[in-house]
PDB file of N, CA and C in Angstrom:
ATOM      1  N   UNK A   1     107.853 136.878 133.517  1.00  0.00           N
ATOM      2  CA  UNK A   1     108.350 135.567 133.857  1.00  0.00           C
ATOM      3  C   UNK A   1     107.957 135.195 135.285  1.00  0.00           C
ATOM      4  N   UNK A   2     108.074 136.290 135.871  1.00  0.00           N
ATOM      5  CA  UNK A   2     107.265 135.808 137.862  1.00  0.00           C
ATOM      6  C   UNK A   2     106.321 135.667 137.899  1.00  0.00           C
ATOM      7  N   UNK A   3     105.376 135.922 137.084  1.00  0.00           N
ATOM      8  CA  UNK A   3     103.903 135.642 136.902  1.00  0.00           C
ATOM      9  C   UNK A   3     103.692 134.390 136.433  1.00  0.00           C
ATOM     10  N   UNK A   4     104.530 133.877 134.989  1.00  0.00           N
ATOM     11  CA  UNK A   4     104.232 132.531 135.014  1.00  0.00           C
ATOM     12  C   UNK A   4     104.549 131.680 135.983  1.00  0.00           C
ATOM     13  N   UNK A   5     105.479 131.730 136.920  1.00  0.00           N
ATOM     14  CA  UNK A   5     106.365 131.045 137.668  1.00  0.00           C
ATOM     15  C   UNK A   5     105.552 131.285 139.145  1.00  0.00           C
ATOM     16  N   UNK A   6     104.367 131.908 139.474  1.00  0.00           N
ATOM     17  CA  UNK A   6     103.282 132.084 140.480  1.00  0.00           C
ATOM     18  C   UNK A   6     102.399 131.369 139.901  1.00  0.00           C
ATOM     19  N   UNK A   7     101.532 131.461 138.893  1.00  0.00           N
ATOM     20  CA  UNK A   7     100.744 130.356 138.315  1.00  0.00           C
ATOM     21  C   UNK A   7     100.986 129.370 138.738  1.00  0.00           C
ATOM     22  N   UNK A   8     102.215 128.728 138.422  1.00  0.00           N
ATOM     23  CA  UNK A   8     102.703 127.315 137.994  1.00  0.00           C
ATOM     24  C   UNK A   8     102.436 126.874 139.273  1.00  0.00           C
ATOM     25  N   UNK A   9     102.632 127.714 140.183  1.00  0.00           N
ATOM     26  CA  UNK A   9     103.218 127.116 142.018  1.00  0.00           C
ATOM     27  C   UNK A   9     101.859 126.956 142.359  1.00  0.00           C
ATOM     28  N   UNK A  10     100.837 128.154 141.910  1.00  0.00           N
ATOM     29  CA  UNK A  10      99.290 127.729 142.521  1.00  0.00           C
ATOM     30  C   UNK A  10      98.811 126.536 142.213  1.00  0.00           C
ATOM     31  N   UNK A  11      99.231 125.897 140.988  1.00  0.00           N
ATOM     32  CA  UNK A  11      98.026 124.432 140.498  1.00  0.00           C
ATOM     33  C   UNK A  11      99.343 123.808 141.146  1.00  0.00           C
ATOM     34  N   UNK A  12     100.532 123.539 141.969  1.00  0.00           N
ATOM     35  CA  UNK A  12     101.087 122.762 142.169  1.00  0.00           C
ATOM     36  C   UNK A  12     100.982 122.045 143.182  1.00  0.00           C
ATOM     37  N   UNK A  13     100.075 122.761 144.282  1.00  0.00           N
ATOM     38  CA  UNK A  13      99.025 122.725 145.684  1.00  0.00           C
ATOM     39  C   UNK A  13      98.155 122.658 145.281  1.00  0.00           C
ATOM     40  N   UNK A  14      97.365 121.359 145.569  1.00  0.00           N
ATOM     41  CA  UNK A  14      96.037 121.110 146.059  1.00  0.00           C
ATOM     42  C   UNK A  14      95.878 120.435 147.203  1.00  0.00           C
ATOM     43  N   UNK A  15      94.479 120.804 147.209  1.00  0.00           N
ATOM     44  CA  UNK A  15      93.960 120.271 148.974  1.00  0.00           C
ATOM     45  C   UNK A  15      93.947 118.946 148.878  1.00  0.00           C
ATOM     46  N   UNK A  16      94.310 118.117 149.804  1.00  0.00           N
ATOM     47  CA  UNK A  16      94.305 116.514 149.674  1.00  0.00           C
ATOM     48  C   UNK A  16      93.267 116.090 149.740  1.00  0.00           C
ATOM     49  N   UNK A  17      92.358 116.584 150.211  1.00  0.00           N
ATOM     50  CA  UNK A  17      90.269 116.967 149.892  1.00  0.00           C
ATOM     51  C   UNK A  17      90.037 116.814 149.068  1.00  0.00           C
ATOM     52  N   UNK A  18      90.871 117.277 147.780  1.00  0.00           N
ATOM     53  CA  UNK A  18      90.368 117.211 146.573  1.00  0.00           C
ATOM     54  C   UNK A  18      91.073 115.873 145.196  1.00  0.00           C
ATOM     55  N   UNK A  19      91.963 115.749 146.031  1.00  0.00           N
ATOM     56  CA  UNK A  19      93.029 114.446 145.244  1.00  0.00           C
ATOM     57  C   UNK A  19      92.210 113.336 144.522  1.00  0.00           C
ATOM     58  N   UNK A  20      92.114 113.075 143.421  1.00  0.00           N
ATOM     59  CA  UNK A  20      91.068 111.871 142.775  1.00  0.00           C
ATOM     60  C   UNK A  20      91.583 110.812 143.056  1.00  0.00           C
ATOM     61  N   UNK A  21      92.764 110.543 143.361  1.00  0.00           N
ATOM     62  CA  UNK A  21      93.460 109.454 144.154  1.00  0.00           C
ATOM     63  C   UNK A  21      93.386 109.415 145.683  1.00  0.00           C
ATOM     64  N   UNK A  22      93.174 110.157 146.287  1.00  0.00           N
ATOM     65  CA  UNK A  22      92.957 110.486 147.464  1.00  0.00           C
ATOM     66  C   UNK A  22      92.683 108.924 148.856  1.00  0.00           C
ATOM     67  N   UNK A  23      91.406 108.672 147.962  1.00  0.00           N
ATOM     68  CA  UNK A  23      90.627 107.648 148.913  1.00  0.00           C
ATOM     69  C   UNK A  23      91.782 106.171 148.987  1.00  0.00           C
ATOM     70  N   UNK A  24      93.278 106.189 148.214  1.00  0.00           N
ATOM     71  CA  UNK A  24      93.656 104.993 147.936  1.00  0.00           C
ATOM     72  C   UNK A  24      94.393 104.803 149.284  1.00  0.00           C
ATOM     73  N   UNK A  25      94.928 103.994 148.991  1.00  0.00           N
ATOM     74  CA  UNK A  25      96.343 103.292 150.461  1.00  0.00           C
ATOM     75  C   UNK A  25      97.097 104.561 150.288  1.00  0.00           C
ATOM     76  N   UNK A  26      97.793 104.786 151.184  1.00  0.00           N
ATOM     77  CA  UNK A  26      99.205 105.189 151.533  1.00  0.00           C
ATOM     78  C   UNK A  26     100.320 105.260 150.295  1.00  0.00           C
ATOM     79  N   UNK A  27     101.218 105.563 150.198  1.00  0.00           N
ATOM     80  CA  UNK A  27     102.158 105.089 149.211  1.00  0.00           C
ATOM     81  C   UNK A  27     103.190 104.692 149.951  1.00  0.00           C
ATOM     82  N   UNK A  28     104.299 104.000 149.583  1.00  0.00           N
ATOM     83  CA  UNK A  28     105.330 103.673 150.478  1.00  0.00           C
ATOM     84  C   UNK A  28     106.479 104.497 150.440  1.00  0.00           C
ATOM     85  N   UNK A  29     106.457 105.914 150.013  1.00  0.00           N
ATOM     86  CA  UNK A  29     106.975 106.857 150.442  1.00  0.00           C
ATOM     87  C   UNK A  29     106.390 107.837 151.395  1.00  0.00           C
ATOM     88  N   UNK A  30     105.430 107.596 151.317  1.00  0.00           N
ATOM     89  CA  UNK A  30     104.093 108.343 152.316  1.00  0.00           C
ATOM     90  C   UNK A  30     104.720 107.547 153.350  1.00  0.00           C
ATOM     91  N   UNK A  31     104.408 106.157 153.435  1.00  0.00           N
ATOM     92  CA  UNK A  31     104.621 105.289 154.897  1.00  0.00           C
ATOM     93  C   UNK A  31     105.985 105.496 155.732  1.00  0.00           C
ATOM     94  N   UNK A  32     107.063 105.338 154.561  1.00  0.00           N
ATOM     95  CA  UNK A  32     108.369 104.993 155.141  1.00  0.00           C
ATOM     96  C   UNK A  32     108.482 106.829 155.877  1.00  0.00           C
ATOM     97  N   UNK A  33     107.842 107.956 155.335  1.00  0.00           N
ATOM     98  CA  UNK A  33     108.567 109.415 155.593  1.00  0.00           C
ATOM     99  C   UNK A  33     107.579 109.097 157.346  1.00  0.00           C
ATOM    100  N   UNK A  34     106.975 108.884 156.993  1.00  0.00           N
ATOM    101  CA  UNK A  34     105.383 109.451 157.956  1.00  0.00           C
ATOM    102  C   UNK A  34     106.763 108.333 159.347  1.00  0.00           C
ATOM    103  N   UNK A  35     106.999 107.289 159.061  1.00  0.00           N
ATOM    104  CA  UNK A  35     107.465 106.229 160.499  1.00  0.00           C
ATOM    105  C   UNK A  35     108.655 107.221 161.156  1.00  0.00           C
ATOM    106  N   UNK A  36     109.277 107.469 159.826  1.00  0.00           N
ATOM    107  CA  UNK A  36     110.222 108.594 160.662  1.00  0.00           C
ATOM    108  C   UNK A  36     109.721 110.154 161.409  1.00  0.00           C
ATOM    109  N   UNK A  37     108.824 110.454 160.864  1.00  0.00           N
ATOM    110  CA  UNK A  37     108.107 111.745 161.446  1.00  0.00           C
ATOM    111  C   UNK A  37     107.455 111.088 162.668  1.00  0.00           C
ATOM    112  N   UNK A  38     107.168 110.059 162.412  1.00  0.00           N
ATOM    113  CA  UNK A  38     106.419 109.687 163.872  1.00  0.00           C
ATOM    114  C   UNK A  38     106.876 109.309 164.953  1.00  0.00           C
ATOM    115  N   UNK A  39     108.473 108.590 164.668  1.00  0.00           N
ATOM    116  CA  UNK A  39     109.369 108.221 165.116  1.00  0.00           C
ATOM    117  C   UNK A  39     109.983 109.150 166.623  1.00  0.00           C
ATOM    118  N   UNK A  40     110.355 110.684 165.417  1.00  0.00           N
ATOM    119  CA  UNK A  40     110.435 111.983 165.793  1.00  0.00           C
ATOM    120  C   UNK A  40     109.767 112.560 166.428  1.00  0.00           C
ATOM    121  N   UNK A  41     108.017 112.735 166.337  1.00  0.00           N
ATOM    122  CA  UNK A  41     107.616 112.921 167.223  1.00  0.00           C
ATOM    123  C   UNK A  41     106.927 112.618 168.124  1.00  0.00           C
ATOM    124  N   UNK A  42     107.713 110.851 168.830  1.00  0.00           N
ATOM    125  CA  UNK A  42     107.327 110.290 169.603  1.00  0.00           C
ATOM    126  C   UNK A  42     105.622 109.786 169.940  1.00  0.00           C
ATOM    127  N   UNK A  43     104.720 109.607 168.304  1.00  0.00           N
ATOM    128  CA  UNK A  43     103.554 108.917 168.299  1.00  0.00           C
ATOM    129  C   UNK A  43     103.517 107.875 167.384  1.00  0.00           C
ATOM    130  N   UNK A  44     102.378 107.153 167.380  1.00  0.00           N
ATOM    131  CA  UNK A  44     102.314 106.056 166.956  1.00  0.00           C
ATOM    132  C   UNK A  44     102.037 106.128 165.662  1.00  0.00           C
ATOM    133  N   UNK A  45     102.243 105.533 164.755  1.00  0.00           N
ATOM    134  CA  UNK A  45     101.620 105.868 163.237  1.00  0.00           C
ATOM    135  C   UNK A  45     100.707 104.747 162.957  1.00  0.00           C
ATOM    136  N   UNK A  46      99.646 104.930 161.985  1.00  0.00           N
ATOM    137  CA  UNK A  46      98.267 104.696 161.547  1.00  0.00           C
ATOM    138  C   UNK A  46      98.513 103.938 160.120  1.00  0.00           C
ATOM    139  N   UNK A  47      99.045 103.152 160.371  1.00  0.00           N
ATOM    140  CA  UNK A  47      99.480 102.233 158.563  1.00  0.00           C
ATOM    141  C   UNK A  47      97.791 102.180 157.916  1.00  0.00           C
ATOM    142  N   UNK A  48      96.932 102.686 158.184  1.00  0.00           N
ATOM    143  CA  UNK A  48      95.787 102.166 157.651  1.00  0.00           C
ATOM    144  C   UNK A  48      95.438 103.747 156.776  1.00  0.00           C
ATOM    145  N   UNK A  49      96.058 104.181 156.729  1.00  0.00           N
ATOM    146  CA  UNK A  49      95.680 105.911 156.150  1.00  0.00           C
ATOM    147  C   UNK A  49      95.556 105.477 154.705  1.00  0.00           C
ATOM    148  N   UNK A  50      94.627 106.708 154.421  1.00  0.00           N
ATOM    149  CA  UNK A  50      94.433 106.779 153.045  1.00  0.00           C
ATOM    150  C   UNK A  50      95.652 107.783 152.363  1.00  0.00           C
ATOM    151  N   UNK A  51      95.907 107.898 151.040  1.00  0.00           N
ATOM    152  CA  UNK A  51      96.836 109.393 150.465  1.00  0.00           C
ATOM    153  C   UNK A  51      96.545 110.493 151.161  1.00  0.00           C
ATOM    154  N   UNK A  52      95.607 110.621 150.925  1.00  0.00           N
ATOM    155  CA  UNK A  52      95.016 112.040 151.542  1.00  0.00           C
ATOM    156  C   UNK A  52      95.171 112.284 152.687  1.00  0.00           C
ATOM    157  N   UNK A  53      95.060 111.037 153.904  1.00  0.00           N
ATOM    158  CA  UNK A  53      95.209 111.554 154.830  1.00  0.00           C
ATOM    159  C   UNK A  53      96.340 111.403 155.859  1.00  0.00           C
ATOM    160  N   UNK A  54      97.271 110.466 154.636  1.00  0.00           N
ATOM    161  CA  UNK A  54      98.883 110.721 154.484  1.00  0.00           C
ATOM    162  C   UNK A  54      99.321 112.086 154.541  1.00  0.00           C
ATOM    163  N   UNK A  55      99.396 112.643 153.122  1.00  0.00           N
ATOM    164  CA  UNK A  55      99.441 113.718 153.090  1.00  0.00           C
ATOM    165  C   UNK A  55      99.441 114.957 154.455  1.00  0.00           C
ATOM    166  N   UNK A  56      98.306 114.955 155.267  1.00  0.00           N
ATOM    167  CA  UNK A  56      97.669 115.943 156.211  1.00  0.00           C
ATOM    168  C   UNK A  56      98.528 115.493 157.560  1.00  0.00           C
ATOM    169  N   UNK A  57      98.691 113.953 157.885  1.00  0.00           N
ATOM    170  CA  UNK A  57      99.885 113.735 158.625  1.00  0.00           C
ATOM    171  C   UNK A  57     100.737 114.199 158.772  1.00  0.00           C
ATOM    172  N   UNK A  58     101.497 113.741 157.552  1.00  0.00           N
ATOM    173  CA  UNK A  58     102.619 114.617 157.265  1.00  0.00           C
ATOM    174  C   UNK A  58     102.888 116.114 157.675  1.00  0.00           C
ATOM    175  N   UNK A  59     102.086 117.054 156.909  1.00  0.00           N
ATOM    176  CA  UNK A  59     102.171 118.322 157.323  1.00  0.00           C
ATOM    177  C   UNK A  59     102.089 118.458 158.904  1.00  0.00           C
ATOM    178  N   UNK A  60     100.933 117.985 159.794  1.00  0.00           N
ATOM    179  CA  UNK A  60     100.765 117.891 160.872  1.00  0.00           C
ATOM    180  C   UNK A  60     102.188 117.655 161.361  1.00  0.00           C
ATOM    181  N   UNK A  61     102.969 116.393 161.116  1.00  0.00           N
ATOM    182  CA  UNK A  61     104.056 115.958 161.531  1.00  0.00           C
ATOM    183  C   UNK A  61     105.206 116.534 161.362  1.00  0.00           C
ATOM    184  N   UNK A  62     105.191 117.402 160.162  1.00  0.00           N
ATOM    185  CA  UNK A  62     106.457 118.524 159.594  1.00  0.00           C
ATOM    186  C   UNK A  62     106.659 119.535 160.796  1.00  0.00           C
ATOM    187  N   UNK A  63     105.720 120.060 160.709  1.00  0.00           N
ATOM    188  CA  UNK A  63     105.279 121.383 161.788  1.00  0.00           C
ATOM    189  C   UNK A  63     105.698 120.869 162.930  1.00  0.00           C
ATOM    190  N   UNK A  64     105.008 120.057 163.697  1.00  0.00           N
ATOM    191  CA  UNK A  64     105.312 119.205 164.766  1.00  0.00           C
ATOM    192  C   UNK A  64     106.974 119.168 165.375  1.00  0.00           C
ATOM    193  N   UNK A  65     107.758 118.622 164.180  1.00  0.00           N
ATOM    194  CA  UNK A  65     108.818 118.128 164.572  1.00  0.00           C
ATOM    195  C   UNK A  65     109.750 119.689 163.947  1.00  0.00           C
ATOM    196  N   UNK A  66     109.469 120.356 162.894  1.00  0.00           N
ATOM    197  CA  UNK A  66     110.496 121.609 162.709  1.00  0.00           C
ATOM    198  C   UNK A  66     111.231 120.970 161.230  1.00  0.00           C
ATOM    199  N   UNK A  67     110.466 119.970 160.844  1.00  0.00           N
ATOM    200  CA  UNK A  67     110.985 119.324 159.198  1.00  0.00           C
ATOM    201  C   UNK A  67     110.250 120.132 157.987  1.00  0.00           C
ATOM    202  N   UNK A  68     109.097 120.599 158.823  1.00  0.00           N
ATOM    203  CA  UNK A  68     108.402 121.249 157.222  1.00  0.00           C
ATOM    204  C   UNK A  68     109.108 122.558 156.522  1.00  0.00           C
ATOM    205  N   UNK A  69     108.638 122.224 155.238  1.00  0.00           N
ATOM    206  CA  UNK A  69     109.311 123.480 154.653  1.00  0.00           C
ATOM    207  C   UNK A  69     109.159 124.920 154.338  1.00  0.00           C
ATOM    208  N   UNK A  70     107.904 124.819 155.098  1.00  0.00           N
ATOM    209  CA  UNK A  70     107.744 126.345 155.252  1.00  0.00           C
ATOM    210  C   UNK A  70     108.132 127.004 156.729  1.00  0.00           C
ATOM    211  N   UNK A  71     109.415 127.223 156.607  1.00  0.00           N
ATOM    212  CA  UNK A  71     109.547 128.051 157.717  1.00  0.00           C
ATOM    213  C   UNK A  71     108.920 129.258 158.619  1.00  0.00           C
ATOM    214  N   UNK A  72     108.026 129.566 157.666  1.00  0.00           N
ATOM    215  CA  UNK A  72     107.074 131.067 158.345  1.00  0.00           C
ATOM    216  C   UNK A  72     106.233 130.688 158.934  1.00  0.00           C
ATOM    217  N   UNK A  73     105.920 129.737 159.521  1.00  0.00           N
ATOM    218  CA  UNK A  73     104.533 129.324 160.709  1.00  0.00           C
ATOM    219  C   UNK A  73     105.195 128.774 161.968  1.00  0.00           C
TER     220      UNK A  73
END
């Protein structure tokens, strides 16, 4: 059962590099999280981002501020 449940988690990450949606707008959960991360860490945010590079914000901005969810980095 931990084996299926490791599978599952690997295809659940992908690189935002690779997203076939990738190249689109933002989403407006992308926008509204990203104003508060940016908010937080006192920079300006980029309303012109693509998903993808929503996405990479974000993480950038998680880390940044102590919101992301991987605690081990």
């Amino acid at each position: 059962m931990e084996e299926n449940k490791n599978q599952k988690n690997s295809n659940a990450i992908k690189n935002p590099d690779e997203w076939t949606t990738g190249d689109e707008p933002l989403t407006g959960a992308q926008e509204s999280y990203l104003k508060t991360l940016a908010a937080e860490a006192g920079e300006e945010l980029d309303e012109n981002l693509t998903k993808a590079e929503a996405s990479k914000k974000i993480d950038e901005l998680q880390h940044k501020t102590g919101r992301g969810l991987d605690k081990e980095d």
